[in-house]
C-alpha atoms as a PDB file:
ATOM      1  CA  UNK A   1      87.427-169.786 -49.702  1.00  0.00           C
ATOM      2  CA  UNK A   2      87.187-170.548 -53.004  1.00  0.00           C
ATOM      3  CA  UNK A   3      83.276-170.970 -54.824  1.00  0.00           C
ATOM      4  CA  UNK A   4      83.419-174.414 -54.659  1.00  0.00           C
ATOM      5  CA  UNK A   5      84.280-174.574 -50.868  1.00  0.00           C
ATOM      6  CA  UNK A   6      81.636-171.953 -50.544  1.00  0.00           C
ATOM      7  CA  UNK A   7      79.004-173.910 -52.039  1.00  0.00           C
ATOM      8  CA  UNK A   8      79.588-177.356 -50.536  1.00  0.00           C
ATOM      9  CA  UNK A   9      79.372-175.105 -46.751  1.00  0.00           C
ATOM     10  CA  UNK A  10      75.794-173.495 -48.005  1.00  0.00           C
ATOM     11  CA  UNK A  11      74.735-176.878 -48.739  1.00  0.00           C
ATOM     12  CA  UNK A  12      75.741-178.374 -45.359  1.00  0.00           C
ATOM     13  CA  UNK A  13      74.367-175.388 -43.733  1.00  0.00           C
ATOM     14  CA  UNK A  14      70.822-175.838 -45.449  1.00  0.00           C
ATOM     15  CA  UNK A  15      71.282-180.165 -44.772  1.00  0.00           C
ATOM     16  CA  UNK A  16      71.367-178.915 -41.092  1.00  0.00           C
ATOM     17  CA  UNK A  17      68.126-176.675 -41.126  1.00  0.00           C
ATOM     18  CA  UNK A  18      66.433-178.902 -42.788  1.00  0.00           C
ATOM     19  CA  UNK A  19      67.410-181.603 -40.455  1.00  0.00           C
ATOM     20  CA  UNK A  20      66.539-179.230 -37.260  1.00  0.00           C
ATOM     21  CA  UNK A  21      63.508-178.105 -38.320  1.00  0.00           C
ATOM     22  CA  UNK A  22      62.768-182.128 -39.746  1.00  0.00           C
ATOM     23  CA  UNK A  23      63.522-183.121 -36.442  1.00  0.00           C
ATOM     24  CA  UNK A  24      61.512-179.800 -34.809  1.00  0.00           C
ATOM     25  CA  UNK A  25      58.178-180.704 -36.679  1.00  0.00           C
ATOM     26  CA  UNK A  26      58.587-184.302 -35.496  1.00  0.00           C
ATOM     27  CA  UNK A  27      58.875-183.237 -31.860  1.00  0.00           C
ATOM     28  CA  UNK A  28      55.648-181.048 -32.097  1.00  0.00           C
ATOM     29  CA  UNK A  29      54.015-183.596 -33.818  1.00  0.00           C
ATOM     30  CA  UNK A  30      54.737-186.278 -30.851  1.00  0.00           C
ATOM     31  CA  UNK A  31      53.698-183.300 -28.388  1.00  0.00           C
ATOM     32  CA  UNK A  32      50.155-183.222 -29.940  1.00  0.00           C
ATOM     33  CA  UNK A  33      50.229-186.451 -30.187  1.00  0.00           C
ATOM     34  CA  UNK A  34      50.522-186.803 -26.266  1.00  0.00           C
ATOM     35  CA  UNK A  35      48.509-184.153 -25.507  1.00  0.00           C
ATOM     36  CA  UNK A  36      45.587-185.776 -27.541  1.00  0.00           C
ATOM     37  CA  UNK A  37      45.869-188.942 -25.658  1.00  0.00           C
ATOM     38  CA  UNK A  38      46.355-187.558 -22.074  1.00  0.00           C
ATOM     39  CA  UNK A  39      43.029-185.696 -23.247  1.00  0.00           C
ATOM     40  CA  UNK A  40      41.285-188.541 -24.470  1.00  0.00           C
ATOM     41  CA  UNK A  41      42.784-190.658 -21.114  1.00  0.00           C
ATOM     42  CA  UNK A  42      40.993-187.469 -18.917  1.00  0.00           C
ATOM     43  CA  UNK A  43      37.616-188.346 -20.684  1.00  0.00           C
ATOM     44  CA  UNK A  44      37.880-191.531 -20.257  1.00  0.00           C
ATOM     45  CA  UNK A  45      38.559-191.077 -16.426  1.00  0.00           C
ATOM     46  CA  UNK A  46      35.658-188.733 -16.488  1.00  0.00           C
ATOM     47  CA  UNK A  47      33.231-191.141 -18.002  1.00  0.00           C
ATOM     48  CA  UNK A  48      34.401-193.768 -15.973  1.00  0.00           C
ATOM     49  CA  UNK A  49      33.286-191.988 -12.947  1.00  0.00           C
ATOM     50  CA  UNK A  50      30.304-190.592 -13.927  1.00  0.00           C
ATOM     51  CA  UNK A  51      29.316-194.335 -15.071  1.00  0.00           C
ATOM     52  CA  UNK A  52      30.688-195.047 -11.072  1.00  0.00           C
ATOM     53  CA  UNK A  53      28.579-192.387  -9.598  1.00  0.00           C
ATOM     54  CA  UNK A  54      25.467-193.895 -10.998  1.00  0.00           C
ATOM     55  CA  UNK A  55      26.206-197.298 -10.401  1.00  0.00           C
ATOM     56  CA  UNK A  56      26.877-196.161  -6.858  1.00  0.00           C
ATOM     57  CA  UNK A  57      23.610-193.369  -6.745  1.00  0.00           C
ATOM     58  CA  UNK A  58      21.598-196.678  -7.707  1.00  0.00           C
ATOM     59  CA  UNK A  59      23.309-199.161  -5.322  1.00  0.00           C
ATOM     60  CA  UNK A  60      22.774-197.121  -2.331  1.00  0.00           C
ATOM     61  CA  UNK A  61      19.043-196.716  -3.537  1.00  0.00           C
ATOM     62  CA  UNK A  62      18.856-200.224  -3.779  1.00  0.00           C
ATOM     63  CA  UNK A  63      20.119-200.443  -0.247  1.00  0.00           C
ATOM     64  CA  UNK A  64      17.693-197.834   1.186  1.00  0.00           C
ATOM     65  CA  UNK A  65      14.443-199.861  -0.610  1.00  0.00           C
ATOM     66  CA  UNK A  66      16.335-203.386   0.998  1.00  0.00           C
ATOM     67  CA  UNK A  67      16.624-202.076   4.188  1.00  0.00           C
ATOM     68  CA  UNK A  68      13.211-199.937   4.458  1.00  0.00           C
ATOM     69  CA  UNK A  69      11.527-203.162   3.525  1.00  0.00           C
ATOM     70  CA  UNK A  70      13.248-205.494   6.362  1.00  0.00           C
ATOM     71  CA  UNK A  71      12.526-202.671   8.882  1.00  0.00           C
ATOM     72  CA  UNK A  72       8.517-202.950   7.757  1.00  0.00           C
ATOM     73  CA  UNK A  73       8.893-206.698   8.105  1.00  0.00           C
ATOM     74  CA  UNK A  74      10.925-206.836  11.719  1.00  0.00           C
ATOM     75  CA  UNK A  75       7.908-204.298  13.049  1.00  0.00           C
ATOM     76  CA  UNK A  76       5.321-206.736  11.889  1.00  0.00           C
ATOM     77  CA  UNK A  77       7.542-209.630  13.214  1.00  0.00           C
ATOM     78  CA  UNK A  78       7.643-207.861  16.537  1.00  0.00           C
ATOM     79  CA  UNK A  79       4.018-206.824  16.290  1.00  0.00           C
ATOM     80  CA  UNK A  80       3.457-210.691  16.120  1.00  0.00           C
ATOM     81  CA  UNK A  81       5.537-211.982  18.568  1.00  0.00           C
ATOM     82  CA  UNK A  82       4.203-208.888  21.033  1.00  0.00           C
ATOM     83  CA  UNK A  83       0.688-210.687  20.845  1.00  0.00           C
ATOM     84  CA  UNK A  84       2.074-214.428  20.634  1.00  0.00           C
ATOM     85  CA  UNK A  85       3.717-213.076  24.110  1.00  0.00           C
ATOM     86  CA  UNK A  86       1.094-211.961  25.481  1.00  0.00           C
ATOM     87  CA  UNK A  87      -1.704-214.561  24.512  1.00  0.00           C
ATOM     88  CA  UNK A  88       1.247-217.375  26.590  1.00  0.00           C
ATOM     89  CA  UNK A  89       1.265-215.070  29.167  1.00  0.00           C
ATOM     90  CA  UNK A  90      -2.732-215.086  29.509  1.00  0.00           C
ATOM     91  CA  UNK A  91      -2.320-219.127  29.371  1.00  0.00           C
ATOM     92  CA  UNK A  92       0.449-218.684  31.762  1.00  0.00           C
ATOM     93  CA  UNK A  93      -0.944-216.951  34.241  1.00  0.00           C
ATOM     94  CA  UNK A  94      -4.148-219.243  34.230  1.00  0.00           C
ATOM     95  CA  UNK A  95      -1.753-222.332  34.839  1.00  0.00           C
ATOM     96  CA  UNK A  96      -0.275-220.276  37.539  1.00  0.00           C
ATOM     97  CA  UNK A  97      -3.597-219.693  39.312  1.00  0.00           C
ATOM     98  CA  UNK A  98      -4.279-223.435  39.034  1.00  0.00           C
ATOM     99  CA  UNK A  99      -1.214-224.282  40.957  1.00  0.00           C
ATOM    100  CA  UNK A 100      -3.025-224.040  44.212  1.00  0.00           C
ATOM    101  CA  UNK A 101      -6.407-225.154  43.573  1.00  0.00           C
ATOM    102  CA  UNK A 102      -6.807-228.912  44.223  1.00  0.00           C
ATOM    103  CA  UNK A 103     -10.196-228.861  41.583  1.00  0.00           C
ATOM    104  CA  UNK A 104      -9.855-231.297  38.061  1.00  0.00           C
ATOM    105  CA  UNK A 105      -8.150-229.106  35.764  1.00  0.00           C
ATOM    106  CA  UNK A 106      -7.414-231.522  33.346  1.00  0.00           C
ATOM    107  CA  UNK A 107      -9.690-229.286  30.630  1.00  0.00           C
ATOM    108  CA  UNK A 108      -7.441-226.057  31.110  1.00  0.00           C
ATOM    109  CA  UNK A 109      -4.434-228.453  30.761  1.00  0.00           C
ATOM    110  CA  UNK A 110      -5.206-229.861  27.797  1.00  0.00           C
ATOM    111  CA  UNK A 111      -6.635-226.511  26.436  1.00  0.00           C
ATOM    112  CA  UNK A 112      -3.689-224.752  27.080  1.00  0.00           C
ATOM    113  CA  UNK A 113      -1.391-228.449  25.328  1.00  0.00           C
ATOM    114  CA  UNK A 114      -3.316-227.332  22.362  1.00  0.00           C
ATOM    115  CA  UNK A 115      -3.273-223.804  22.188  1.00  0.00           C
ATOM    116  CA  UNK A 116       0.651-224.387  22.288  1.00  0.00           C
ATOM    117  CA  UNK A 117       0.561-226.817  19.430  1.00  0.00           C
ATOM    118  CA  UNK A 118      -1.150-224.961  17.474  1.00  0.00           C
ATOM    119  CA  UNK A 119       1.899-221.881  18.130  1.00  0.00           C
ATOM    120  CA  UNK A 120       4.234-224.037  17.204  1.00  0.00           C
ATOM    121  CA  UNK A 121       2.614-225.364  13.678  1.00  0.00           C
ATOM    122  CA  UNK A 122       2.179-222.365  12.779  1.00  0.00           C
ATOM    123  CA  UNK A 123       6.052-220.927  13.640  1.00  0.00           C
ATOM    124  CA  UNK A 124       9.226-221.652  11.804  1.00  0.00           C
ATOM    125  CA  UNK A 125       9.741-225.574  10.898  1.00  0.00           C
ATOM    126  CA  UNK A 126      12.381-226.106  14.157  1.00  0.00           C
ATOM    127  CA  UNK A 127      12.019-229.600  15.365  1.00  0.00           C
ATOM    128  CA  UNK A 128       8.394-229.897  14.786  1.00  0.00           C
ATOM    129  CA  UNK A 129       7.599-233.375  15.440  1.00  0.00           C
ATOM    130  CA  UNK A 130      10.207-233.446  18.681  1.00  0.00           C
ATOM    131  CA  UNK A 131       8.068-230.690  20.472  1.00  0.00           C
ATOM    132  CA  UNK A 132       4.518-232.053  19.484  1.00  0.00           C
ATOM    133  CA  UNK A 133       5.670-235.352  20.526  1.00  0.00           C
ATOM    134  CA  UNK A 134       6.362-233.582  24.163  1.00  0.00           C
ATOM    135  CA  UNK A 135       2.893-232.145  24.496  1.00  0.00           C
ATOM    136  CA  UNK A 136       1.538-235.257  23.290  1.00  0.00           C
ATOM    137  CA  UNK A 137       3.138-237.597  25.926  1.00  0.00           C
ATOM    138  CA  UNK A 138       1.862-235.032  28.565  1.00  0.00           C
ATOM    139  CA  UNK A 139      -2.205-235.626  27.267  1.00  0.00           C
ATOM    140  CA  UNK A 140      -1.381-238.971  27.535  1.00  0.00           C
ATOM    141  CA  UNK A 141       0.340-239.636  30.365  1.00  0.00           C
ATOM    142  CA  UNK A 142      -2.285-237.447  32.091  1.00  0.00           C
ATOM    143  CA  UNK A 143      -5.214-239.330  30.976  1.00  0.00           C
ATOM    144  CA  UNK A 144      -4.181-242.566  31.599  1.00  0.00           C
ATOM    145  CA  UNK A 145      -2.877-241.321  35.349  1.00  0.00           C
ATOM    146  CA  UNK A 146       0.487-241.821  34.373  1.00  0.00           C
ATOM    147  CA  UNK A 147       1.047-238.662  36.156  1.00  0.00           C
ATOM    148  CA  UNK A 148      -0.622-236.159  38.561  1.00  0.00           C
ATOM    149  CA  UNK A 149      -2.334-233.183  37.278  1.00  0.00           C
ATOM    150  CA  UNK A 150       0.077-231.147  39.329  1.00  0.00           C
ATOM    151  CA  UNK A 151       2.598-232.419  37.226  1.00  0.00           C
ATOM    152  CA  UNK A 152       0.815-232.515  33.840  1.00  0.00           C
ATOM    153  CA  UNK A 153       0.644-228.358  34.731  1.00  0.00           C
ATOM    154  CA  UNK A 154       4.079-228.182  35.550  1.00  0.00           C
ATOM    155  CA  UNK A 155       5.068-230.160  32.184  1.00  0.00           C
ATOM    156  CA  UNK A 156       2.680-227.696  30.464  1.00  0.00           C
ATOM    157  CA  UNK A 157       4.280-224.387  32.276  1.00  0.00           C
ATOM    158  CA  UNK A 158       7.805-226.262  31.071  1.00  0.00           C
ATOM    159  CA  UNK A 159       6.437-226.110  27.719  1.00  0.00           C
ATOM    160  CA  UNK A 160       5.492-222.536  27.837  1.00  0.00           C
ATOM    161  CA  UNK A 161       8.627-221.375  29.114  1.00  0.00           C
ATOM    162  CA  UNK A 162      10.524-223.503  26.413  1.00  0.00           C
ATOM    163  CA  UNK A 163       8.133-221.997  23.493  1.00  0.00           C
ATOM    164  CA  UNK A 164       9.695-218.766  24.670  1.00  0.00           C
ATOM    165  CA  UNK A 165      13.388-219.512  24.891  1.00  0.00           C
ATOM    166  CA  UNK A 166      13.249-220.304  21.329  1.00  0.00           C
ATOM    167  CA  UNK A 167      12.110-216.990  20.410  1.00  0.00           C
ATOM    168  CA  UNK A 168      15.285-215.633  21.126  1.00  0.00           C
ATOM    169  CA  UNK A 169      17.739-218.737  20.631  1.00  0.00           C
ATOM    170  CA  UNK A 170      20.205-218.235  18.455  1.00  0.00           C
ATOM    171  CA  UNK A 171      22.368-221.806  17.729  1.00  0.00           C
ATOM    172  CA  UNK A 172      23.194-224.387  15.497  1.00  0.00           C
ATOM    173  CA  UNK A 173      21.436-227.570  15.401  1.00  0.00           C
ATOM    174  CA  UNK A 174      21.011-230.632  13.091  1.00  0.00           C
ATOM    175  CA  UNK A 175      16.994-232.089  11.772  1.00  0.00           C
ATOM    176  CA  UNK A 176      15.256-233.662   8.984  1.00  0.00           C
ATOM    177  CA  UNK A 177      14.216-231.206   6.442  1.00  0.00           C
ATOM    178  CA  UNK A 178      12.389-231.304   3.256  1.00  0.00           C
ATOM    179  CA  UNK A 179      14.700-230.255   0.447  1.00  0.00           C
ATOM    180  CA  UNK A 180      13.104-230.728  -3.475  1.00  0.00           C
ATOM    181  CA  UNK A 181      11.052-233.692  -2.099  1.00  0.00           C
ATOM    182  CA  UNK A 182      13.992-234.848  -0.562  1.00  0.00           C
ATOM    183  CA  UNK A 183      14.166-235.816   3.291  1.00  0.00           C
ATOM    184  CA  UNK A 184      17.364-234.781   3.915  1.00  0.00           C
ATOM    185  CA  UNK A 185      19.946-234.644   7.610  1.00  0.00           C
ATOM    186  CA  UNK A 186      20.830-231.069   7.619  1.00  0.00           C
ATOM    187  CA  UNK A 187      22.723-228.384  10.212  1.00  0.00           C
ATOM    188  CA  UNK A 188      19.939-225.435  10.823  1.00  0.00           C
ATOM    189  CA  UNK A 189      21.020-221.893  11.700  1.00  0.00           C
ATOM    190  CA  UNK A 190      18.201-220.575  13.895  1.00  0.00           C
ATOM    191  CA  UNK A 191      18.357-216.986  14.397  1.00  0.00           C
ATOM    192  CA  UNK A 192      15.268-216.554  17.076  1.00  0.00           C
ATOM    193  CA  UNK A 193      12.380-216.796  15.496  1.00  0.00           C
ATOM    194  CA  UNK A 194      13.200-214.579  12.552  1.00  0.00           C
ATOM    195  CA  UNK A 195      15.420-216.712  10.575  1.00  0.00           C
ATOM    196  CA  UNK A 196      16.277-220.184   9.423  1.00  0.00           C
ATOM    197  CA  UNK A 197      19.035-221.637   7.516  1.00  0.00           C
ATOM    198  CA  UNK A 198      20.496-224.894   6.320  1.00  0.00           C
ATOM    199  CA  UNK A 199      23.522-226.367   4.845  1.00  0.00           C
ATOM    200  CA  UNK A 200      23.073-230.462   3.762  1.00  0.00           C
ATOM    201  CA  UNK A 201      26.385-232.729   4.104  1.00  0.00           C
ATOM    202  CA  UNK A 202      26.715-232.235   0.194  1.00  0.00           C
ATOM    203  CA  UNK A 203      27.244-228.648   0.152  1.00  0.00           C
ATOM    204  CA  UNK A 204      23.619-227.342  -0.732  1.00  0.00           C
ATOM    205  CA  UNK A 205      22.862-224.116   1.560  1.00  0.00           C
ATOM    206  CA  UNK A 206      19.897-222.183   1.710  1.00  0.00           C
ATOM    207  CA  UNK A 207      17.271-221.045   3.966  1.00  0.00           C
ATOM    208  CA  UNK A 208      13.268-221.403   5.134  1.00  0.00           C
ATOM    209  CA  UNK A 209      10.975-218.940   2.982  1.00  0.00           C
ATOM    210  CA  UNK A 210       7.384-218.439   4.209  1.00  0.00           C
ATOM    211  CA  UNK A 211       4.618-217.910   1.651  1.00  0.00           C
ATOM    212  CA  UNK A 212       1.344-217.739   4.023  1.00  0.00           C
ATOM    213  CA  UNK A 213       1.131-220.190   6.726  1.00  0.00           C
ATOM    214  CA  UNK A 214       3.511-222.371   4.780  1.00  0.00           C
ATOM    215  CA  UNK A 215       7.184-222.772   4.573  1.00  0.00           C
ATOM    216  CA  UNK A 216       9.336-224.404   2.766  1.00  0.00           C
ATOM    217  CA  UNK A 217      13.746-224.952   2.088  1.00  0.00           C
ATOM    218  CA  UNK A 218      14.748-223.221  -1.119  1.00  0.00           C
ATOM    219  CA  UNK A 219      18.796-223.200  -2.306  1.00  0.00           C
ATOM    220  CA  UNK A 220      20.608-219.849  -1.773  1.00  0.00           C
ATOM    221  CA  UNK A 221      20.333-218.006  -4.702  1.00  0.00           C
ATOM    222  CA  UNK A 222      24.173-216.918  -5.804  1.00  0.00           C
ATOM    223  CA  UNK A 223      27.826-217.390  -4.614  1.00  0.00           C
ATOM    224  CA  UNK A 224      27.495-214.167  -2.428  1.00  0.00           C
ATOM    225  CA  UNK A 225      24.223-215.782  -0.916  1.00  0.00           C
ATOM    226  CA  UNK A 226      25.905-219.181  -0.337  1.00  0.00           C
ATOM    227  CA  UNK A 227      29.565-217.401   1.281  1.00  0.00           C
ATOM    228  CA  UNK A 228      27.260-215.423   3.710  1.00  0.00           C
ATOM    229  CA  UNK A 229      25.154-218.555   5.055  1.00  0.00           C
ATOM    230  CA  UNK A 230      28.559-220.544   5.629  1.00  0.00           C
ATOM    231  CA  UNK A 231      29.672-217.421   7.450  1.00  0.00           C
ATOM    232  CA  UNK A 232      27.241-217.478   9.672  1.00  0.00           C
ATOM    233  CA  UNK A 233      27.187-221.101  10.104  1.00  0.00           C
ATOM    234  CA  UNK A 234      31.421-220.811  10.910  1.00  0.00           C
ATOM    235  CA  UNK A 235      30.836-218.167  13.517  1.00  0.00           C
ATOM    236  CA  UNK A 236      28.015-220.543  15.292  1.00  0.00           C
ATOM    237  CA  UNK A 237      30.253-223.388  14.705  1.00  0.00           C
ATOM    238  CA  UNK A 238      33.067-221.021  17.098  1.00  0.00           C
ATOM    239  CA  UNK A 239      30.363-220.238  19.610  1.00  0.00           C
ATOM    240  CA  UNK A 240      30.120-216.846  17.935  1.00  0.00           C
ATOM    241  CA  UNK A 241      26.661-215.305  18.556  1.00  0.00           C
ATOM    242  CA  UNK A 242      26.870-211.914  18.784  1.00  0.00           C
ATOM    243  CA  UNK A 243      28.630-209.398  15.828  1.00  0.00           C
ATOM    244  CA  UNK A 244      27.793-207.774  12.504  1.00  0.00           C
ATOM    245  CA  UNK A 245      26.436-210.435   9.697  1.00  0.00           C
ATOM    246  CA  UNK A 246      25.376-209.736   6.200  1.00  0.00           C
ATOM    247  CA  UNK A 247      22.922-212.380   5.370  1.00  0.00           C
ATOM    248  CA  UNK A 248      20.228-213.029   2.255  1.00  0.00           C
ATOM    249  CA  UNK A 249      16.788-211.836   2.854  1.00  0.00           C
ATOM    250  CA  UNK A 250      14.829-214.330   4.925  1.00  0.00           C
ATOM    251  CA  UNK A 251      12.647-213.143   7.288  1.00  0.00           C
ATOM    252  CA  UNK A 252       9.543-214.709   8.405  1.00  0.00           C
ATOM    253  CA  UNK A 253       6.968-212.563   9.283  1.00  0.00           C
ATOM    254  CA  UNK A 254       5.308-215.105  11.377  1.00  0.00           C
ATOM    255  CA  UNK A 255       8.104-217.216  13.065  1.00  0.00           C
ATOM    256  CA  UNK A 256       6.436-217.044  16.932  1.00  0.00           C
ATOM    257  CA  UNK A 257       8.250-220.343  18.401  1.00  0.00           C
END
């Protein structure tokens, strides 16, 4: 080969390792390149969960507080409805002694009509005027001898037993409520005597909140709120009564009738 020949094959031969180790520097490069975002992808991840483990660590605290604080509230609901129990069982069995005794017990009657009224303004807002209205028609029926005093105490025992039921009822049923000032047709959810809700024919959905001796209808508070009241309002529709519900926070500490 003559120098020329010899020359232009050098030259080729250097072309190539310059290409190969061109092409050999890019590869690494892209390697590292890789590497550094798989790494920065990992810490990412990492931080992501670590952000997930506290938003979980304070969820499930927020949980523990929730529930702690309805399991202080049912006690003191039971704790109430233990003594409403027993003060209509007191009444009750005085109306049962007076079955059989032929003296005027028109006082204990009408003691024991208002003694029941007075249980049921001061439990949840169910039908209100409907049940007064009963006790009423049985003072005055009995004073004006429209009936018997044996069955003014039978209407009265009626009553009782009635005042009762609806502790543990759990239905759907339609009244006037006050909504914003608003008389208002509404379905009502009545979970015993614990709970209270209410959905209006134009979609607004809430529940009863007690503040004292008072209650009042105030508008779920969120989307998640509003979804769980129709829930439970679907399942009553379907004569569902019994299962697992997640509902807003409504008890009412004093809800005896």
């Amino acid at each position: 080969m003559n120098s020329m020949g010899k020359k232009a094959a050098a030259s080729v031969l250097a072309l190539g390792v310059i290409g190969s180790t061109s092409l050999y520097a890019q590869s690494n490069e892209n390697i590292v390149k890789s590497i550094m975002k798989l790494r920065s992808d990992v810490e990412s991840l990492y931080t992501k969960i670590d952000e997930n483990k506290d938003a979980y660590k304070a969820q499930m605290k927020s949980y523990t507080l929730q529930i702690s604080d309805n399991e202080a509230q049912i006690n003191r609901q039971e704790t109430a409805l233990k003594l409403t129990e027993q003060n209509l069982a007191k009444v009750e069995s005085e109306l049962q002694t007076l079955r059989n005794n032929s003296q005027n017990i028109k006082p204990t009657i009408y003691k024991a009509l208002d003694a029941l009224e007075l249980e049921i303004q001061r439990g949840i807002p169910f039908k209100l005027e409907e049940r007064i209205a009963v006790l009423h028609k049985i003072k005055t029926d009995l004073k004006d001898a429209s009936i018997t005093q044996e069955k003014a105490l039978a209407l009265t025992w009626a009553s009782y037993d009635d005042a009762l039921r609806l502790t543990k009822e759990i239905g759907q049923f339609k009244q006037e409520i006050t909504l914003n000032g608003e008389a208002k047709i509404a379905k009502i959810a009545k979970i015993g005597s614990v709970m209270m809700f209410f959905a209006t024919p134009n979609d607004e959905v809430g529940y009863v909140k007690q503040k004292g001796n008072t209650y009042t209808y105030v508008l779920a508070e969120n989307d998640v709120h509003r979804a769980q009241i129709l829930k439970l309002f679907d399942a009553l529709q379907k004569q569902i009564r019994t299962g697992f519900f997640t509902l807003p926070n409504a008890l009412l500490l004093r809800g005896v009738n």
